[in-house]
Protein backbone atom coordinates (compact mmCIF):
# COMPACT_ATOMS: atom_id res chain seq x y z
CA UNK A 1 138.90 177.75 229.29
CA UNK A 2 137.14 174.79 229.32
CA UNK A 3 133.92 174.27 227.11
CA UNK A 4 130.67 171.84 227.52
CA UNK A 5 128.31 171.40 225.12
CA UNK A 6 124.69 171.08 225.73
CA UNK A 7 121.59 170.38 224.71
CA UNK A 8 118.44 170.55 225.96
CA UNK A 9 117.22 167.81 224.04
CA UNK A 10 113.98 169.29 222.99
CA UNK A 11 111.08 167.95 220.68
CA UNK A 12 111.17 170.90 218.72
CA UNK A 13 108.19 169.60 216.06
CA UNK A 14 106.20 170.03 218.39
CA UNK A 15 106.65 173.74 219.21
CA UNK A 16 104.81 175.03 216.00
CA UNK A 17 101.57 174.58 217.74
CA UNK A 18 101.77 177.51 219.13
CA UNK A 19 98.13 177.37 220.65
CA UNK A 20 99.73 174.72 223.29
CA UNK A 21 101.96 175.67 225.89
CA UNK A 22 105.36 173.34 225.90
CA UNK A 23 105.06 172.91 229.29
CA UNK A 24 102.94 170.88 231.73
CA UNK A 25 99.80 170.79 230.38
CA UNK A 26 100.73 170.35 227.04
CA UNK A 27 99.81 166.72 225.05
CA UNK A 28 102.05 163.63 224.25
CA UNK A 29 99.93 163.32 221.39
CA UNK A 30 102.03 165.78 219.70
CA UNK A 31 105.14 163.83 220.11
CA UNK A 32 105.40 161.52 216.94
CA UNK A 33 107.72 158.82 218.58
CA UNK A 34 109.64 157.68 215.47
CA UNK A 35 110.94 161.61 215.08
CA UNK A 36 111.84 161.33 218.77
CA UNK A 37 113.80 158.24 218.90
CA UNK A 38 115.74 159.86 215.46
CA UNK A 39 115.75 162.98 217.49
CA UNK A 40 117.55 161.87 220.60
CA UNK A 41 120.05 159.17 218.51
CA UNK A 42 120.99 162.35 216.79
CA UNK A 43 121.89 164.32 220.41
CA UNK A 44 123.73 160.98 221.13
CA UNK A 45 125.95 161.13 218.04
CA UNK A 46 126.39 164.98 218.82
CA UNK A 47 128.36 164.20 222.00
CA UNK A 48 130.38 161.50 220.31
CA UNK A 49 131.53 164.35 217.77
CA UNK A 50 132.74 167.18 220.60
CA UNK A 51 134.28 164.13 222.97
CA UNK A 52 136.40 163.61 219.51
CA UNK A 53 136.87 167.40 218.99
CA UNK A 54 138.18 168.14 222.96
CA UNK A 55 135.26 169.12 224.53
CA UNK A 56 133.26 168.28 227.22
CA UNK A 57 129.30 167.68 227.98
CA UNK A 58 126.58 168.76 229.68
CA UNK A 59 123.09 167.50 230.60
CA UNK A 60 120.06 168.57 232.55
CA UNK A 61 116.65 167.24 233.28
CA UNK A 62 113.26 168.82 233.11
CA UNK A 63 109.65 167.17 232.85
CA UNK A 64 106.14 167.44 231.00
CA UNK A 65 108.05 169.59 228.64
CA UNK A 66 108.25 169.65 225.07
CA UNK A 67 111.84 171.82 225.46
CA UNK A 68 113.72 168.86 226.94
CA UNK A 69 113.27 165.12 226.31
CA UNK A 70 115.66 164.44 228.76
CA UNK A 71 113.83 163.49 231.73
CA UNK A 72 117.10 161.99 234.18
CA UNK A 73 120.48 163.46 234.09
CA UNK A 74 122.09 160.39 235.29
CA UNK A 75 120.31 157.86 232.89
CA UNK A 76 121.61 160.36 229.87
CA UNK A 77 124.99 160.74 231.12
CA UNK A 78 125.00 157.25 231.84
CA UNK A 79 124.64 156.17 228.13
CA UNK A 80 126.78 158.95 227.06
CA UNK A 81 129.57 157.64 229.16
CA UNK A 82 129.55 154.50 227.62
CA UNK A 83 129.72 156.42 224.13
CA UNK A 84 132.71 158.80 225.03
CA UNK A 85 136.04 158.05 226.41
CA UNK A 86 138.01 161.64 227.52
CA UNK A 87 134.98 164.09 227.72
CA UNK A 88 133.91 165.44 231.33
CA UNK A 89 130.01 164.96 232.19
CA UNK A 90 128.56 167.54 233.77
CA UNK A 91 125.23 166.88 234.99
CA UNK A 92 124.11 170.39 235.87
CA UNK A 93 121.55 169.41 236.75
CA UNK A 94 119.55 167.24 238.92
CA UNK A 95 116.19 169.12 240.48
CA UNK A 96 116.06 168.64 243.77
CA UNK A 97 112.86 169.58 244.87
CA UNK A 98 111.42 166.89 241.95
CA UNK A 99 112.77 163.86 242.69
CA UNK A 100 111.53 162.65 245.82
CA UNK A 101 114.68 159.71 247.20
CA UNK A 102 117.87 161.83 247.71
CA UNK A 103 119.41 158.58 248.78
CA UNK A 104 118.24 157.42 244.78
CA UNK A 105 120.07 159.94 243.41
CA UNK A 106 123.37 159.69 245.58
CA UNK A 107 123.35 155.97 244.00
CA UNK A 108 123.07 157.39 240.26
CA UNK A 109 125.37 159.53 240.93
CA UNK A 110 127.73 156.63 242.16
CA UNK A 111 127.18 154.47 239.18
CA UNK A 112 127.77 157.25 236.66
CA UNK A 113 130.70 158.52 238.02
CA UNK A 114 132.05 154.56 238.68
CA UNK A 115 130.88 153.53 235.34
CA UNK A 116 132.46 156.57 233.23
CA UNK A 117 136.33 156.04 235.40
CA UNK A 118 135.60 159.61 237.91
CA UNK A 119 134.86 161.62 234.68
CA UNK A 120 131.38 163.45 235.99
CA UNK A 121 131.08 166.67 238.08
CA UNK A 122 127.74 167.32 239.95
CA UNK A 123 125.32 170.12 239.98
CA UNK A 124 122.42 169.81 242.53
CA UNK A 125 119.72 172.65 241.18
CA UNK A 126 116.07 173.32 242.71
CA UNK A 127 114.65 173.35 239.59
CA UNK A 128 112.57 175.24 237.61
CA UNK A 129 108.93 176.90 239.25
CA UNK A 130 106.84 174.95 237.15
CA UNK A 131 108.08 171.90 238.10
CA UNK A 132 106.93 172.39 241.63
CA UNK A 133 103.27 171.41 240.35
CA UNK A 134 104.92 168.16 239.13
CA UNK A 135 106.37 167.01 242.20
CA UNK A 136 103.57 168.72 244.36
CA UNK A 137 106.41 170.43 246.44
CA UNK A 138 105.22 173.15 248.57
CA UNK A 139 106.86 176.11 247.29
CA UNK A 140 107.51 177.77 250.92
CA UNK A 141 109.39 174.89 252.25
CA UNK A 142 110.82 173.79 248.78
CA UNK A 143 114.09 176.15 249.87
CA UNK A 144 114.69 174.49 252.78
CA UNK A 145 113.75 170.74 251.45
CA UNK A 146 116.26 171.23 248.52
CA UNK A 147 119.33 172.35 250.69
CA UNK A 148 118.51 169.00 253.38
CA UNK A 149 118.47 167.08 250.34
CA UNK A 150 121.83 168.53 248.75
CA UNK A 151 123.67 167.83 252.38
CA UNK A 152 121.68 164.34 252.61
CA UNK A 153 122.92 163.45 248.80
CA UNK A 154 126.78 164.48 249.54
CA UNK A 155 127.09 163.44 252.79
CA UNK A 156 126.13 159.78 251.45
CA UNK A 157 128.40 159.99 248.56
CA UNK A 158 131.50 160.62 250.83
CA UNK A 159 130.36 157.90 253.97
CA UNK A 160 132.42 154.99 252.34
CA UNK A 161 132.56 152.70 255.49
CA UNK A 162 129.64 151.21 255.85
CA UNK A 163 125.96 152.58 256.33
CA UNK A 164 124.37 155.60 257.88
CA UNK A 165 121.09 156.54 259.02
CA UNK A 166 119.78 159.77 258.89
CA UNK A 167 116.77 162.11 260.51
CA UNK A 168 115.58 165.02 259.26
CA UNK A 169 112.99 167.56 258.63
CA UNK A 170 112.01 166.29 255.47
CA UNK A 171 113.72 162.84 254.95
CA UNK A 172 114.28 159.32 256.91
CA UNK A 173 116.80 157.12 256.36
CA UNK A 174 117.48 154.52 258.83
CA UNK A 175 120.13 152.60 256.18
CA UNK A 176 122.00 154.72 253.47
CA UNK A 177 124.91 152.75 251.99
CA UNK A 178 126.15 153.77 248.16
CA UNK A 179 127.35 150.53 246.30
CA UNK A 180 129.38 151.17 244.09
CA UNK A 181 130.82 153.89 245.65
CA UNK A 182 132.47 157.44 243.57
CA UNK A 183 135.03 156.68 242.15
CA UNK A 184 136.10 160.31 242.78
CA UNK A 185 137.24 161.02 246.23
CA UNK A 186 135.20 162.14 248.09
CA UNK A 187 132.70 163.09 245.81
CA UNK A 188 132.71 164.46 242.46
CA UNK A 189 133.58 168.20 241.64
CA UNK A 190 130.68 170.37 242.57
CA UNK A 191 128.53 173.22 240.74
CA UNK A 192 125.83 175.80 241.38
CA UNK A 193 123.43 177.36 239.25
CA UNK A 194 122.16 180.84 240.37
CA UNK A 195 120.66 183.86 239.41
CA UNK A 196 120.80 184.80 242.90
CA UNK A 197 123.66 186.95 244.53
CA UNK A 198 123.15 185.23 247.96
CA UNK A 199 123.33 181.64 246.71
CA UNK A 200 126.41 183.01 244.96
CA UNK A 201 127.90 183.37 248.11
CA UNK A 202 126.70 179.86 249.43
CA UNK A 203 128.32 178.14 246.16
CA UNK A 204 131.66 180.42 247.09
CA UNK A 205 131.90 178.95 250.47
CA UNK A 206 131.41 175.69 249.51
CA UNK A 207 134.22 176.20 246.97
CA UNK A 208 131.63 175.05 243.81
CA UNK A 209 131.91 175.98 240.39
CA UNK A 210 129.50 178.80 240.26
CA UNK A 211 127.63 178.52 236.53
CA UNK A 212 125.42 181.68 235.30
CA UNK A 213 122.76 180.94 232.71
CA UNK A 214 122.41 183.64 229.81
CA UNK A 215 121.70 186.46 231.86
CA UNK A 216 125.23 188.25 231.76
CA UNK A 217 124.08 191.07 234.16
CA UNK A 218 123.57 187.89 236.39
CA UNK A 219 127.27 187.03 235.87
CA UNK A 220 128.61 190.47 236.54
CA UNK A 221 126.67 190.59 239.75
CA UNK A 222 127.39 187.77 241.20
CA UNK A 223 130.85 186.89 240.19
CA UNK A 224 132.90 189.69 242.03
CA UNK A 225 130.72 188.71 245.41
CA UNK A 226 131.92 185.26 244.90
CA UNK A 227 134.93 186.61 244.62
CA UNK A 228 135.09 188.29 247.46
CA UNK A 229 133.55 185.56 249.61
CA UNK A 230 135.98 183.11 248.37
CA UNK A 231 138.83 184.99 249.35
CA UNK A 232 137.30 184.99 252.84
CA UNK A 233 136.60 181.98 253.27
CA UNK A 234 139.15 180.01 251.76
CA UNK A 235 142.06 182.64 251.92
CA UNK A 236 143.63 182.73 248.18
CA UNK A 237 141.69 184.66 245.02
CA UNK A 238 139.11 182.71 243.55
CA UNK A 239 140.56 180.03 240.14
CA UNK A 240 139.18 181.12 237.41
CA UNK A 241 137.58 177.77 236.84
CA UNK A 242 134.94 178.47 239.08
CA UNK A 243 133.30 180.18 237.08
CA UNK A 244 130.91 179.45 234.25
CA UNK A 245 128.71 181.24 231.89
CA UNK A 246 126.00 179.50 229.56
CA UNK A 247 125.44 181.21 226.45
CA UNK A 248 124.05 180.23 223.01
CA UNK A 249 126.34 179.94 220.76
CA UNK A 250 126.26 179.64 216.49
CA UNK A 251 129.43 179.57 214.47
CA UNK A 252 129.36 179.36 210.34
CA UNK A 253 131.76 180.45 208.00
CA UNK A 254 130.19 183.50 206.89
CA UNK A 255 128.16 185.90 209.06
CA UNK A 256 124.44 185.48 207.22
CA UNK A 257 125.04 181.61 207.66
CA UNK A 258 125.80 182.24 211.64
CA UNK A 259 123.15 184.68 212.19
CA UNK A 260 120.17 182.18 210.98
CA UNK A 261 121.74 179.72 212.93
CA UNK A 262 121.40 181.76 216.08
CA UNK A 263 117.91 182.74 215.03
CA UNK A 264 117.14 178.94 214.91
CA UNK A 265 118.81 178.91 218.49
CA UNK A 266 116.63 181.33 220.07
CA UNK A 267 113.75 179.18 218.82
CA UNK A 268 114.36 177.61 222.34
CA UNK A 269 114.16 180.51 224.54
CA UNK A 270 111.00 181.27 222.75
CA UNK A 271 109.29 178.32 223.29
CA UNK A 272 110.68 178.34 226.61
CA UNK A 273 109.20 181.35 227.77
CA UNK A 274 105.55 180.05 226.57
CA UNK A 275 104.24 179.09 229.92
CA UNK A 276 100.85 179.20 231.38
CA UNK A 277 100.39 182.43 233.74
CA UNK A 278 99.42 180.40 236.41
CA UNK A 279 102.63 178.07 236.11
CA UNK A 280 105.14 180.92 236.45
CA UNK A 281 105.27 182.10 240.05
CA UNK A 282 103.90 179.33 242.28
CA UNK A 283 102.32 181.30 245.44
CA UNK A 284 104.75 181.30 248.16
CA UNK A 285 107.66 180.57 246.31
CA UNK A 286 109.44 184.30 246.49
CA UNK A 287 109.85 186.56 249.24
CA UNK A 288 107.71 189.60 249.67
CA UNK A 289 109.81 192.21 248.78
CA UNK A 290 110.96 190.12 245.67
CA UNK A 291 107.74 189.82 244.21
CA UNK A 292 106.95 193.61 244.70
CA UNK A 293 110.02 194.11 242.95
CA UNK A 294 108.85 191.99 239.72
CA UNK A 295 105.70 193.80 239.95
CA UNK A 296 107.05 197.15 239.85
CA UNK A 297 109.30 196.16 237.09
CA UNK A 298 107.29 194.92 234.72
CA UNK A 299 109.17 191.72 234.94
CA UNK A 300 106.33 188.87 236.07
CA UNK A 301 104.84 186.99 233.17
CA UNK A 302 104.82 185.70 229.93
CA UNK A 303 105.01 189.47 228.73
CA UNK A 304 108.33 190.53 230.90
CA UNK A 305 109.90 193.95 229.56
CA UNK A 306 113.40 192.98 227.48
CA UNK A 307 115.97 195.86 227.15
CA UNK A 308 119.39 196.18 225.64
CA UNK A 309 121.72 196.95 228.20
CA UNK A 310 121.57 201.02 227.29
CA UNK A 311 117.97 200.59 228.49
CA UNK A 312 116.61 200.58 224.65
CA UNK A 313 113.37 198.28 224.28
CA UNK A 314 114.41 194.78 222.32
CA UNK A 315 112.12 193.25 219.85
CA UNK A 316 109.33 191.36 219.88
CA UNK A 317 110.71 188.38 220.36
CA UNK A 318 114.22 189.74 220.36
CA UNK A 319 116.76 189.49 217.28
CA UNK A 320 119.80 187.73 217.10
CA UNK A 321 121.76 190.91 217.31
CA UNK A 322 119.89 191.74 220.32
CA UNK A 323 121.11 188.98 221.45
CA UNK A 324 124.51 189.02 220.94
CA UNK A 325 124.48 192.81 222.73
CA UNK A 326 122.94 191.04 225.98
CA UNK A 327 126.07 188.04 225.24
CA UNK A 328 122.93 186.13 225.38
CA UNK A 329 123.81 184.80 222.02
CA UNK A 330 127.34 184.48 220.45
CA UNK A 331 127.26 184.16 216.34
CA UNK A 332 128.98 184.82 213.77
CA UNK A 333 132.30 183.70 211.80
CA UNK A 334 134.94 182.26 214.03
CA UNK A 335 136.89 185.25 214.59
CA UNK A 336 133.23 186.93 215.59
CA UNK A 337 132.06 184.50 218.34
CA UNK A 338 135.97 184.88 219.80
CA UNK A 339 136.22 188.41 219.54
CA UNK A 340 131.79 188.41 221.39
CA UNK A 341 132.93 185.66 224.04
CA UNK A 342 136.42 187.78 225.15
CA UNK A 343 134.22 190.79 225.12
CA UNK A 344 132.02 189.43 227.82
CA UNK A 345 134.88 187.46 229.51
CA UNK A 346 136.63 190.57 230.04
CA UNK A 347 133.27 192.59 230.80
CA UNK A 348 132.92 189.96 234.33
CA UNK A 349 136.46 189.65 235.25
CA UNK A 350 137.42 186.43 233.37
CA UNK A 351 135.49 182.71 233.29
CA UNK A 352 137.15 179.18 233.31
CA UNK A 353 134.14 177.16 231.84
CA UNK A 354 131.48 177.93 229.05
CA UNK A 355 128.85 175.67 228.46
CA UNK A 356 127.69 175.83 224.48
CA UNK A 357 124.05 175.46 224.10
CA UNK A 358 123.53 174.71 220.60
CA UNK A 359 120.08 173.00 218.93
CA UNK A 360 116.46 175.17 218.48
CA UNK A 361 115.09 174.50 215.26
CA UNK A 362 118.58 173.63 214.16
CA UNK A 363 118.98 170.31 212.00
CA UNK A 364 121.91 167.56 213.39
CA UNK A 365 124.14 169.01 210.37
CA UNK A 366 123.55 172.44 210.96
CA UNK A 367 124.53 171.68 214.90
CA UNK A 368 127.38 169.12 214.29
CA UNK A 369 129.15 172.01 212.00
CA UNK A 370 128.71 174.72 214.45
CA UNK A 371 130.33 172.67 216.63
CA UNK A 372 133.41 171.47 214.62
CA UNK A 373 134.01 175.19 214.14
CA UNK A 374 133.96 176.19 217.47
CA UNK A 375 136.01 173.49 218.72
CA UNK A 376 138.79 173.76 216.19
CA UNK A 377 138.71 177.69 215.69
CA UNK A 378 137.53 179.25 218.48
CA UNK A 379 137.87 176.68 221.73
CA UNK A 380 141.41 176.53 221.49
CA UNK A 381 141.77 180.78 221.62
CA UNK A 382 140.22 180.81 224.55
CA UNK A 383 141.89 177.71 226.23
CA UNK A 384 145.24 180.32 225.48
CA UNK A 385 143.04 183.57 226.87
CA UNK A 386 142.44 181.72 230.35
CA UNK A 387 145.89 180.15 230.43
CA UNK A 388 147.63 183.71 230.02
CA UNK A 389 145.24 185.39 232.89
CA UNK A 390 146.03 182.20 235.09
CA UNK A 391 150.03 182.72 234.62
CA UNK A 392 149.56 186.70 234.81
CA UNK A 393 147.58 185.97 238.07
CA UNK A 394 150.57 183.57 239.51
């Protein structure tokens, strides 16, 4: 198994206010820009420890957000790759439907990849609802815009003689020509995210890494239909490193340590969830029959109904041991998180990649240990658990 770490590079200072949503609307005021520049050296130096420990790392993008600074995969990754030497970068990922040049982002992608010596793999993601008020993308066509835009961006990182034009429905390109080119040929290793079961299928025949963020009844749905559409398609099972799981993870050496760690962690989805109504669903965006089924499940909102997988009401906001039922969260001692993350691995049929999400309220010492202890007592356990399925599966 492989394992990323991530951050979402968030402001968290700012998330005490809890009068102000973290998203959109919300002031820069609030932002004290010494604590941000400390903030985001410290994220730097956080990669520089797990590209020295054997792990890889992850970055996304989002905007107008107090829960992630980071506001361009590439020009992250970018800096990062001139501060690591053996670590993959994942950018996972770029939204689509907010950046308005795909041919912009097929030249990023280029330099990134060129700069780092062919170490990044690409995820191409729609983005998150809210951001559709930032980009003013209408929400019915936004489907249809962000797959153009995915085919536009690949097919221009793979045309390496000369120029091409293009003409479409929603972009016009009468030059595209990517200088410097991937250094990967022909384009770097591809991911999906999804909560969906048909894009799922999409990311199976495409042969991408499908990646499942913290909803593990996502994961169980989708994986075996990728499963099965992989075999279909491409006529040999499915390696298990296309698949990925996201979960929030907190190691310590003693339980009480771990568990107030993963408290800290959840921090994130809390402030994450604190969204203006009128922000969450953007008109248009679903299809009938889903939004009837979020009505009649209770599940639209900044007031959504949270069960443990029996069906038994979580708390208000949930606990870490919640948590760590829904393999949401994974905390605890060493031999804990292992014994949580094989529980779930074996739960959806086995995983190749998990992406660590570490940070919340958590202080840079706090995170940097976590880290050291997953990478030297738990990483390496799994790397053996996916290499003994793999030669079983031979």
């Amino acid at each position: 198994m492989q394992s990323w770490y991530f951050s979402e590079q968030s402001y968290y200072p700012a998330w005490t206010h809890t009068e102000v949503a973290p998203k959109i609307s919300s002031p820069s005021s609030l932002v004290d820009p010494e604590i941000a520049h400390r903030l985001l050296q410290e994220y730097i130096e956080q990669c520089k420890l797990v590209d020295g420990l054997g792990m890889n790392i992850m970055a996304n993008e989002h905007h107008a957000t107090y829960t992630c600074m980071n506001v361009s995969c590439m020009m992250t990754l970018g800096i990062i790759a001139s501060h690591t030497k053996n670590a993959r970068l994942l950018a996972l990922g770029i939204p689509v439907m907010s950046r308005m040049d795909p041919y912009r982002i097929a030249e990023e992608v280029a330099y990134v990849d060129t700069l780092s010596r062919g170490r990044l793999e690409l995820g191409l993601i729609k983005g998150t609802a809210f951001e559709l008020y930032i980009s003013n993308s209408h929400p019915v066509t936004a489907g249809d815009r962000y797959w153009e835009a995915h085919d536009l961006i690949v097919a221009a990182l793979a045309k390496k003689d000369g120029p091409m034009s293009y003409e479409g429905e929603s972009f016009n390109y009468r030059y595209m020509n990517v200088i410097p080119p991937t250094y990967q040929q022909p384009v770097p290793p591809m991911w999906l995210t999804t909560l969906s079961t048909n894009t799922a299928k999409e990311a199976a025949r495409r042969g991408y890494v499908l990646a499942i963020t913290a909803v593990a009844r996502a994961a169980r749905a989708s994986f075996p239909l990728y499963r099965e559409e992989f075999l279909k398609h491409h006529g040999r099972p499915a390696p298990l490193d296309r698949f990925a799981y996201l979960g929030y993870v907190a190691v310590a050496r003693d339980e009480k340590t771990a568990l107030e760690r993963g408290r800290k962690i959840l921090r994130f989805v809390e402030a994450s969830e604190r969204i203006e109504q009128r922000f969450i669903n953007p008109p248009g965006q679903l299809p009938h029959l889903d939004n009837a089924r979020f009505l009649k499940s209770g599940s639209t909102g900044t007031h959504r109904t949270k069960v443990l997988p029996d069906g038994t009401p979580m708390s208000n906001p949930p606990t870490p041991r919640e948590q760590i039922i829904n393999s949401v969260l994974f905390a605890g001692t060493p031999d804990q998180v292992y014994n949580q993350i094989k529980a779930f691995y074996d739960s959806v049929g086995g995983f190749g990649q998990l992406l660590v999400q570490a940070g919340g309220t958590m202080d840079h010492e706090e995170i940097c240990d976590s880290l050291h202890l997953y990478a030297t007592e738990v990483a390496p356990r799994l790397q053996a658990l996916t290499k003994a399925q793999t030669l079983a599966e031979a």
